[in-house]
PDB file of N, CA and C in Angstrom:
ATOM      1  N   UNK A   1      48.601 -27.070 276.524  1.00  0.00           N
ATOM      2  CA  UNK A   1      48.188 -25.728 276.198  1.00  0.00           C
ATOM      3  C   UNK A   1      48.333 -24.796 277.394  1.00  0.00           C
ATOM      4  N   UNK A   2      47.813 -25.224 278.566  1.00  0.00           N
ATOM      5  CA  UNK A   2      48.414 -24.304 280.048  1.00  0.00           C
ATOM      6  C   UNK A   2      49.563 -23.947 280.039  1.00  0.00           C
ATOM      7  N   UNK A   3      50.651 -24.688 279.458  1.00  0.00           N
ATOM      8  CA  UNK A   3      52.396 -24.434 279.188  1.00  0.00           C
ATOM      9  C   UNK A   3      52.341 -23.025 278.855  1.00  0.00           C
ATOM     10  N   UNK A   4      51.458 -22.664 277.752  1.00  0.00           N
ATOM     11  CA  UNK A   4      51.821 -21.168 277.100  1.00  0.00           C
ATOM     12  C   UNK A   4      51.367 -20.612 278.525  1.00  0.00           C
ATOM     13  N   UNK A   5      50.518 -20.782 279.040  1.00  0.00           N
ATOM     14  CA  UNK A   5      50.527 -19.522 279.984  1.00  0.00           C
ATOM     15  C   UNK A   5      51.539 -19.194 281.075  1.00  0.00           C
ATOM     16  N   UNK A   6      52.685 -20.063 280.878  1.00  0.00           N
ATOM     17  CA  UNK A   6      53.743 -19.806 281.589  1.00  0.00           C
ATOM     18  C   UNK A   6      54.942 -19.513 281.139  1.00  0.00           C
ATOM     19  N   UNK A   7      55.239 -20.157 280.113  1.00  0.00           N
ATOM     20  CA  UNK A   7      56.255 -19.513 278.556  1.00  0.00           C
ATOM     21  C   UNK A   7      55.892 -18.136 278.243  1.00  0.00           C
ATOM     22  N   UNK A   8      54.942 -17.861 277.638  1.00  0.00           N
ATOM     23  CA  UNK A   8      54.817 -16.432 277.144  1.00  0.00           C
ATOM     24  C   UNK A   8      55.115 -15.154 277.995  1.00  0.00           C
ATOM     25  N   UNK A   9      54.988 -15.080 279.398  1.00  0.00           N
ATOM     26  CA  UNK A   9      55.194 -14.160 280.054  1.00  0.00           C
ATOM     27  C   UNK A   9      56.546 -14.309 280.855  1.00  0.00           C
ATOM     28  N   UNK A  10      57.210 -15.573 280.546  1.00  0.00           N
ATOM     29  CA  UNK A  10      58.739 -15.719 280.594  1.00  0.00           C
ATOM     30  C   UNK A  10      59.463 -15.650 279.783  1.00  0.00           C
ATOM     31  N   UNK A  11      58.680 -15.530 278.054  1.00  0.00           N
ATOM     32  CA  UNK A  11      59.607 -15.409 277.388  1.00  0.00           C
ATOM     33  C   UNK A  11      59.766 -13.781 277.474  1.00  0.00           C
ATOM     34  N   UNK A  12      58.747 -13.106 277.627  1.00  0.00           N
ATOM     35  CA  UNK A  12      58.452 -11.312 277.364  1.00  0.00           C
ATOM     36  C   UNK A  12      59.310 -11.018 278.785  1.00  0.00           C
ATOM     37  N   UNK A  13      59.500 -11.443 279.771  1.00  0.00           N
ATOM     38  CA  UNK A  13      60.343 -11.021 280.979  1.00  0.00           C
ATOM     39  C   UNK A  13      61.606 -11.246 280.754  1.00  0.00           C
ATOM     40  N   UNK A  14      62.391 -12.243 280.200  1.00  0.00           N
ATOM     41  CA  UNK A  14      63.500 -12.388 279.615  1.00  0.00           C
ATOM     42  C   UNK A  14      63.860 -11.193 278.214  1.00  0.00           C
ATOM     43  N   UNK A  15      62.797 -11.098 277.542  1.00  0.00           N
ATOM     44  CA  UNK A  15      63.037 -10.477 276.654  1.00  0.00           C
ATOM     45  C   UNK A  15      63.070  -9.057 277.000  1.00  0.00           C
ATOM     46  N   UNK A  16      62.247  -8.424 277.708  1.00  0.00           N
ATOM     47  CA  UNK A  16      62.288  -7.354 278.458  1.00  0.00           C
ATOM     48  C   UNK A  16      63.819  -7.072 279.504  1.00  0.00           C
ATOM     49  N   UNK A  17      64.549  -8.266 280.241  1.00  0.00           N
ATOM     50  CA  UNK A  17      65.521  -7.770 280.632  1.00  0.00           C
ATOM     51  C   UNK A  17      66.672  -7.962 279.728  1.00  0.00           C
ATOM     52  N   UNK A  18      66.852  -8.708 278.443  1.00  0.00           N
ATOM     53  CA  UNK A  18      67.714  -8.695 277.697  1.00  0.00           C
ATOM     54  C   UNK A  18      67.660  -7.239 277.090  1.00  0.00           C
ATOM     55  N   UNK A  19      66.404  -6.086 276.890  1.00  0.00           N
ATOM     56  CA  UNK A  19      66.296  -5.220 276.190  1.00  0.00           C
ATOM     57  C   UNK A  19      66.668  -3.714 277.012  1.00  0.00           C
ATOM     58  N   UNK A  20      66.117  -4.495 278.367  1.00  0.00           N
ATOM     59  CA  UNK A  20      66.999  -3.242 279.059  1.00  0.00           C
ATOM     60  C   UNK A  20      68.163  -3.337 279.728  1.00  0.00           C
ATOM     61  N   UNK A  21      68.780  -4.417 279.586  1.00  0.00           N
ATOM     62  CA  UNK A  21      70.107  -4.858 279.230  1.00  0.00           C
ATOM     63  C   UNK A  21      71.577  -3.898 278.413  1.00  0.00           C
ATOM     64  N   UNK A  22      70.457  -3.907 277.044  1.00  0.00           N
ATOM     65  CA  UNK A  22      70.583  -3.307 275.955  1.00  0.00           C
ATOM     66  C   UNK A  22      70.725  -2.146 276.066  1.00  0.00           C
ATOM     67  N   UNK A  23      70.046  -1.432 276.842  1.00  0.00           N
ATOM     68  CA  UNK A  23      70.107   0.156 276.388  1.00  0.00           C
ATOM     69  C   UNK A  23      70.638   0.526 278.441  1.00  0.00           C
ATOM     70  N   UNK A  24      70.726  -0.024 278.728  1.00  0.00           N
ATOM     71  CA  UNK A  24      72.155   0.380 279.796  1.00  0.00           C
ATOM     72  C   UNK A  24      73.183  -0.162 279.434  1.00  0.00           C
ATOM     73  N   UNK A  25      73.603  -0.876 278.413  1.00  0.00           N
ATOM     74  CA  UNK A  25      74.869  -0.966 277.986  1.00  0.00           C
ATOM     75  C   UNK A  25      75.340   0.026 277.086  1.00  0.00           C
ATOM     76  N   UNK A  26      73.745   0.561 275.851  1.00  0.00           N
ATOM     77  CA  UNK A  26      73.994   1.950 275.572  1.00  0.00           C
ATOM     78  C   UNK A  26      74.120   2.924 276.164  1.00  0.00           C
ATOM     79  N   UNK A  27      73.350   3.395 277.121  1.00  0.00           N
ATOM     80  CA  UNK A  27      74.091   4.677 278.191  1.00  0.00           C
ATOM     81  C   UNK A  27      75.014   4.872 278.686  1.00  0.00           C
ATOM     82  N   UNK A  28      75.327   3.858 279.265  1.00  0.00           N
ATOM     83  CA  UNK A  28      76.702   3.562 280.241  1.00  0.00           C
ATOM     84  C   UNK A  28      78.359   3.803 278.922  1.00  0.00           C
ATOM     85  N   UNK A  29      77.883   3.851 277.777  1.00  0.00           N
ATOM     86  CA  UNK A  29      78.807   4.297 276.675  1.00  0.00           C
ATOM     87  C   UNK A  29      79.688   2.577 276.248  1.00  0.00           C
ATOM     88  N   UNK A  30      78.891   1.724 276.777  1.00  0.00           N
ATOM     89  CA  UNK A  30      79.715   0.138 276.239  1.00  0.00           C
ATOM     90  C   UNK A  30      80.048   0.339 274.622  1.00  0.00           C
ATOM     91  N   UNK A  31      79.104   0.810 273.926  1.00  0.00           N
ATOM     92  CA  UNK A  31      79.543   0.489 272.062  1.00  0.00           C
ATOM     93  C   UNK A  31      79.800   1.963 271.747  1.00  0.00           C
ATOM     94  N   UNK A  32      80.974   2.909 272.449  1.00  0.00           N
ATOM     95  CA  UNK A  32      81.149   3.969 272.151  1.00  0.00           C
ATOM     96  C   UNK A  32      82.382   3.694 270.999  1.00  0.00           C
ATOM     97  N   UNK A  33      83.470   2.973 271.330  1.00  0.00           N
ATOM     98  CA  UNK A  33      84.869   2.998 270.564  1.00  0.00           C
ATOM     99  C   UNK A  33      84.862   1.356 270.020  1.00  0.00           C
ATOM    100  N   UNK A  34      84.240   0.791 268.958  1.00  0.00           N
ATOM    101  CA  UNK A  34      84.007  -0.051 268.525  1.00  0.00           C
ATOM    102  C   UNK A  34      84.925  -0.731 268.347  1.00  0.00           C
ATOM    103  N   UNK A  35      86.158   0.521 267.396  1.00  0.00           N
ATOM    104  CA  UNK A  35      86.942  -0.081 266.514  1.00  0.00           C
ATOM    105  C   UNK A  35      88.632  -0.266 267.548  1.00  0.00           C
ATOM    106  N   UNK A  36      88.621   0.874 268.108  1.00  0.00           N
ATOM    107  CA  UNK A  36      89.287   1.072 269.219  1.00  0.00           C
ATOM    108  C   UNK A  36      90.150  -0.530 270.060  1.00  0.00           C
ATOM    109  N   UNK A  37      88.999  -1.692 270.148  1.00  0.00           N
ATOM    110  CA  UNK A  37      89.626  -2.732 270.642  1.00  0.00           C
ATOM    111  C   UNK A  37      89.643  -3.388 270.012  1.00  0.00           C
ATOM    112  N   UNK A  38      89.372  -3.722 268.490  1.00  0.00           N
ATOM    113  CA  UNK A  38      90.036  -4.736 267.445  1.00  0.00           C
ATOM    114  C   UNK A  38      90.996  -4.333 266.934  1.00  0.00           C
ATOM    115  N   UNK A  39      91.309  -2.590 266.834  1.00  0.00           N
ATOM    116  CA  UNK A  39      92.936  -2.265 266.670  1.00  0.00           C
ATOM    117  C   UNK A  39      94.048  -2.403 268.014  1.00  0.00           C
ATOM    118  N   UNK A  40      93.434  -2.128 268.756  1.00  0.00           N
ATOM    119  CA  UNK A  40      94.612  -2.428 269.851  1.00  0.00           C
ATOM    120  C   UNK A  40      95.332  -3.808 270.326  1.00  0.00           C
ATOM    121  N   UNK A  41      94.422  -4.926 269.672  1.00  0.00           N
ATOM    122  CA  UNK A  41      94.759  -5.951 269.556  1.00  0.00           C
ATOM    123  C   UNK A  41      96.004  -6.670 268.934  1.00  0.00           C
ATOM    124  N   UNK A  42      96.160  -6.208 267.861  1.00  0.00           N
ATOM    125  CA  UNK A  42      96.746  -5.782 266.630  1.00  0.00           C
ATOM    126  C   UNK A  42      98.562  -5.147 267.223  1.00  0.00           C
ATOM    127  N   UNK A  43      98.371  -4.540 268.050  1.00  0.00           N
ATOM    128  CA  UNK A  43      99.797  -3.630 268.457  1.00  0.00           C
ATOM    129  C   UNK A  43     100.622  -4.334 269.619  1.00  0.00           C
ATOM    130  N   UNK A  44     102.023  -4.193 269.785  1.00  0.00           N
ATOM    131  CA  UNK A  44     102.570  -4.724 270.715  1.00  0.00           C
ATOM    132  C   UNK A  44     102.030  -3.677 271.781  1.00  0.00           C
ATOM    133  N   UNK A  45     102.614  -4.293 273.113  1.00  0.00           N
ATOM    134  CA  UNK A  45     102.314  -3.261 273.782  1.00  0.00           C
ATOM    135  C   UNK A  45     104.053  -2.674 273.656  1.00  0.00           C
ATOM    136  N   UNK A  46     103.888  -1.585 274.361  1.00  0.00           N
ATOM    137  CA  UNK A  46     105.037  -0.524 274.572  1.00  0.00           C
ATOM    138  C   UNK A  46     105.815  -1.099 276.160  1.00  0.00           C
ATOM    139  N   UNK A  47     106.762  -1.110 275.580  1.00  0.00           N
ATOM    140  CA  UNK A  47     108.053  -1.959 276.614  1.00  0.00           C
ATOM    141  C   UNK A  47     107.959  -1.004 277.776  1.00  0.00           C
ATOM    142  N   UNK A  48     108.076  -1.436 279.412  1.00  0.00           N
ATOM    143  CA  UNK A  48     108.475  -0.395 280.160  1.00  0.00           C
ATOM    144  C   UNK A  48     109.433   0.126 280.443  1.00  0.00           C
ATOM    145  N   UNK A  49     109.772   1.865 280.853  1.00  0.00           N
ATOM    146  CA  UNK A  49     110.754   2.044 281.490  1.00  0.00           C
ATOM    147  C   UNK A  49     111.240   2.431 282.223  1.00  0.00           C
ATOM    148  N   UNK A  50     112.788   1.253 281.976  1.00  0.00           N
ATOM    149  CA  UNK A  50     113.185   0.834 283.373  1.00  0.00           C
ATOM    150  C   UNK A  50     113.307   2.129 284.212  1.00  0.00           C
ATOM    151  N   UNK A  51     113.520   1.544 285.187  1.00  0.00           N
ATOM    152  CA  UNK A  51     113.485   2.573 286.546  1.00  0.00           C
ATOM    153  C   UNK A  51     115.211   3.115 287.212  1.00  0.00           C
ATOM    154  N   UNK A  52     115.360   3.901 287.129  1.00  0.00           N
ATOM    155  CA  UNK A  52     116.794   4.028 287.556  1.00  0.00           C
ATOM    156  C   UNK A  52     116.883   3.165 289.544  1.00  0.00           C
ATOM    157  N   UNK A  53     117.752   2.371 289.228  1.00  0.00           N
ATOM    158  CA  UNK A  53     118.055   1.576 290.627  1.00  0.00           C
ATOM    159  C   UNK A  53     118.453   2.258 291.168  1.00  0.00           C
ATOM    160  N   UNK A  54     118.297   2.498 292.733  1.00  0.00           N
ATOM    161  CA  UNK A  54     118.551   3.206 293.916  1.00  0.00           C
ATOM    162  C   UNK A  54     119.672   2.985 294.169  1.00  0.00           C
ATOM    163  N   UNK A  55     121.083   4.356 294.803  1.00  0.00           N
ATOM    164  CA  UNK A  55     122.592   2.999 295.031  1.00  0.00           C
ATOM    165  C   UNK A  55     122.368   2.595 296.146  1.00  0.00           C
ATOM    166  N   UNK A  56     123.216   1.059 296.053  1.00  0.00           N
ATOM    167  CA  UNK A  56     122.666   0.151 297.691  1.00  0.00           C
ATOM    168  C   UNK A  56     124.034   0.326 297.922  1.00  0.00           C
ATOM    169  N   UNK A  57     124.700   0.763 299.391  1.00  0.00           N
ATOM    170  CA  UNK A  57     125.587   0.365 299.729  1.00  0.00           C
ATOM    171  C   UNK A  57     126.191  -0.658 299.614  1.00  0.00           C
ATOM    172  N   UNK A  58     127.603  -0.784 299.140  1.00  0.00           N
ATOM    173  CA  UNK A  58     128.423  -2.044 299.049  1.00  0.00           C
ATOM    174  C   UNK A  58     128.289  -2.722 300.194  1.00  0.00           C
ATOM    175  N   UNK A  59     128.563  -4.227 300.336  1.00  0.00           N
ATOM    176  CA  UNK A  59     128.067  -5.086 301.595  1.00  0.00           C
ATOM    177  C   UNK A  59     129.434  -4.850 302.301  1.00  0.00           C
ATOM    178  N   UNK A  60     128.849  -5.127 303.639  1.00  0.00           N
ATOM    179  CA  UNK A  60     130.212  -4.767 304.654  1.00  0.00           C
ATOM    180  C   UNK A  60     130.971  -6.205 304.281  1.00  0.00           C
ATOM    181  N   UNK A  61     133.172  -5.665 304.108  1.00  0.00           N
ATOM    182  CA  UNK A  61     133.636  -6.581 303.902  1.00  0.00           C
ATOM    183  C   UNK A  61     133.995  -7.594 305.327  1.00  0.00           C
ATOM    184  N   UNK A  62     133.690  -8.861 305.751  1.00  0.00           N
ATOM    185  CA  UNK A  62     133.782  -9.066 306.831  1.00  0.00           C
ATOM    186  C   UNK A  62     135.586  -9.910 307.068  1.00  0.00           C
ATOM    187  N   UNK A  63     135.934 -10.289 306.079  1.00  0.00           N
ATOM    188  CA  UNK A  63     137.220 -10.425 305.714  1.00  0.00           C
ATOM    189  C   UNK A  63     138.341  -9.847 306.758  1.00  0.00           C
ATOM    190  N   UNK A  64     138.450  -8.654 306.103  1.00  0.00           N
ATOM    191  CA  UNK A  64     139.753  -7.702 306.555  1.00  0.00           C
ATOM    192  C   UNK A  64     139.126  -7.054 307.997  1.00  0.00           C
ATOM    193  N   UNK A  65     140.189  -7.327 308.430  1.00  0.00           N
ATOM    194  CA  UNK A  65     139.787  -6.644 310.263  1.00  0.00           C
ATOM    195  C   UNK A  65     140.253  -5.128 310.375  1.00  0.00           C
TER     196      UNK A  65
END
């Protein structure tokens, strides 16, 4: 029976930081766009593009004198 007096005010401290947990995940805007990331899931992403290559000088021919 002493047990509860150490459970109960650990369960209400847990429960208390799970709850303000809760509502700084609401402020901070976490459950603003719900739907937003189960559709984006859904889509390829968009291919990149390419980059126009810089010209590199042809390599010196060491061949011909």
């Amino acid at each position: 029976m002493t047990v509860l007096l150490f459970l109960i005010p650990i369960a209400l401290l847990l429960g208390g930081l799970g709850l303000g947990g809760f509502l700084w995940a609401m402020r901070s805007g976490q459950f603003d766009d719900l739907d937003g990331a189960a559709q984006r899931i859904l889509f390829d992403d968009v291919p990149p593009v390419p980059v126009a290559r810089a010209e590199v000088p042809n390599e010196v021919d060491v061949t011909h004198p």
